[in-house]
Protein backbone atom coordinates (compact mmCIF):
# COMPACT_ATOMS: atom_id res chain seq x y z
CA UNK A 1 90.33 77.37 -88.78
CA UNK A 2 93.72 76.67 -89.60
CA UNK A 3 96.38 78.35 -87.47
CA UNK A 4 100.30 78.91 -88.10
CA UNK A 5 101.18 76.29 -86.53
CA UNK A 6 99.34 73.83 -88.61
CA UNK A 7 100.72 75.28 -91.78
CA UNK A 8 104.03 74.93 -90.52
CA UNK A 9 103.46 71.64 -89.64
CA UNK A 10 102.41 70.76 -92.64
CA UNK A 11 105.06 72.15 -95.14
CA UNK A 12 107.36 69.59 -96.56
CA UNK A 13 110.63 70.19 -96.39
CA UNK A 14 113.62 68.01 -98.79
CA UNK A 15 114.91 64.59 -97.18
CA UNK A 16 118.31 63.37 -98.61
CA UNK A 17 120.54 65.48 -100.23
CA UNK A 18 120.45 64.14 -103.97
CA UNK A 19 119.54 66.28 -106.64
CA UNK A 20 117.91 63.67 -108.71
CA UNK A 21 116.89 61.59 -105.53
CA UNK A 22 114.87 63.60 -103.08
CA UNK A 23 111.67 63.23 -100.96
CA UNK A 24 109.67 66.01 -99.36
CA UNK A 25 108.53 65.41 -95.94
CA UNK A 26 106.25 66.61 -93.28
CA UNK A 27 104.43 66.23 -90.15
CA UNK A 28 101.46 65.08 -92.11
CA UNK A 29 102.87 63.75 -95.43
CA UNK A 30 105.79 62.40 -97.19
CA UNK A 31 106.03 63.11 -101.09
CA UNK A 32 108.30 60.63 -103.15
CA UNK A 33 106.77 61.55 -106.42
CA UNK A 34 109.23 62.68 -108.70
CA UNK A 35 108.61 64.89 -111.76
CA UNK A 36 109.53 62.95 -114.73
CA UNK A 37 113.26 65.00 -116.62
CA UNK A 38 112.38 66.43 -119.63
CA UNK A 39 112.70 64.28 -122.95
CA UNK A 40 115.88 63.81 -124.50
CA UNK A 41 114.46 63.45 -128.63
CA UNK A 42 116.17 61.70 -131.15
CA UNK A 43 115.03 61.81 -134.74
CA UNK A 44 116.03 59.24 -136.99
CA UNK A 45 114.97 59.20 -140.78
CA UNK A 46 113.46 56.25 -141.52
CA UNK A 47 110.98 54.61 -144.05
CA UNK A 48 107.75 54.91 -144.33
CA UNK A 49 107.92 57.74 -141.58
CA UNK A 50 110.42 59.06 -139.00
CA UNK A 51 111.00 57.93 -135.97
CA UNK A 52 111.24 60.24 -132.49
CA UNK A 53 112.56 58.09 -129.57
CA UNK A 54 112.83 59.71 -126.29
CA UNK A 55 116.65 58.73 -125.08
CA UNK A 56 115.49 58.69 -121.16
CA UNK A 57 112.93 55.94 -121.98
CA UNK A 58 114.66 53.97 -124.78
CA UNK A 59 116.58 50.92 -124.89
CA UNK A 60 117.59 49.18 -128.06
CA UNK A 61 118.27 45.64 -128.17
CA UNK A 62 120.32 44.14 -130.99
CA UNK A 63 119.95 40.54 -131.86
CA UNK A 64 122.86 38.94 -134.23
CA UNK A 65 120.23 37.39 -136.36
CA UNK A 66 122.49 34.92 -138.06
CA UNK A 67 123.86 34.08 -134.79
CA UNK A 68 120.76 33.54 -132.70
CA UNK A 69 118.60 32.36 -135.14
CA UNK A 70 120.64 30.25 -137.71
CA UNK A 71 123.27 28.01 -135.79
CA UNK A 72 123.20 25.18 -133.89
CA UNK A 73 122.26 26.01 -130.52
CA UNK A 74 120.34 29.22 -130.86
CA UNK A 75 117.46 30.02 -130.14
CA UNK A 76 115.46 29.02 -133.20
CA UNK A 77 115.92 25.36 -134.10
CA UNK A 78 114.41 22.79 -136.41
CA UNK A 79 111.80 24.11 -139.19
CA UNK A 80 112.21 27.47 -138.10
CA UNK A 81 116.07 27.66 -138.09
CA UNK A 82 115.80 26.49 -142.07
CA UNK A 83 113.44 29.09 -143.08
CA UNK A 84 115.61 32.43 -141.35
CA UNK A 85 118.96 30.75 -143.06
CA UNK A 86 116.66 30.24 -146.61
CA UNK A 87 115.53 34.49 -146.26
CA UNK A 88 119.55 35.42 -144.81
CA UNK A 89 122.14 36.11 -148.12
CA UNK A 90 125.50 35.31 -147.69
């Protein structure tokens, strides 16, 4: 049987005062799950479909191409290095 003072016991109640940041604790339990924000869709028109990126999860990493891949020193050297500058117009 469970009796008020269990239940009261066991209801969590908000540690820290962040909005974004804030556990639920009790006498029984702590709660640091944290309900994922809503998505934040982007759209872009591309070809052969469209793209939807969701801008809380998204990160997008630019390489210079010419720069990493076609002088001396970057990452790509040798055979490699030869074939990228063949495929990149000036």
């Amino acid at each position: 049987m469970t009796t008020a003072a269990d239940t009261a016991s066991a209801a969590l109640h908000p540690l820290g005062s962040g909005r974004n940041h804030r556990w639920l604790v009790g006498a029984n339990e702590v709660d640091m799950a944290e309900a994922a924000p809503a998505p934040r869709r982007l759209t872009l028109s591309a070809l052969p479909q469209r793209v939807t990126l969701d801008l809380n999860r998204t990160v997008l990493i630019v390489i210079d191409m010419q720069n990493d891949f076609c002088t001396p020193g970057g990452c790509k050297v040798g055979k490699q290095r030869v074939a990228v500058a063949l495929a990149i117009p000036e």
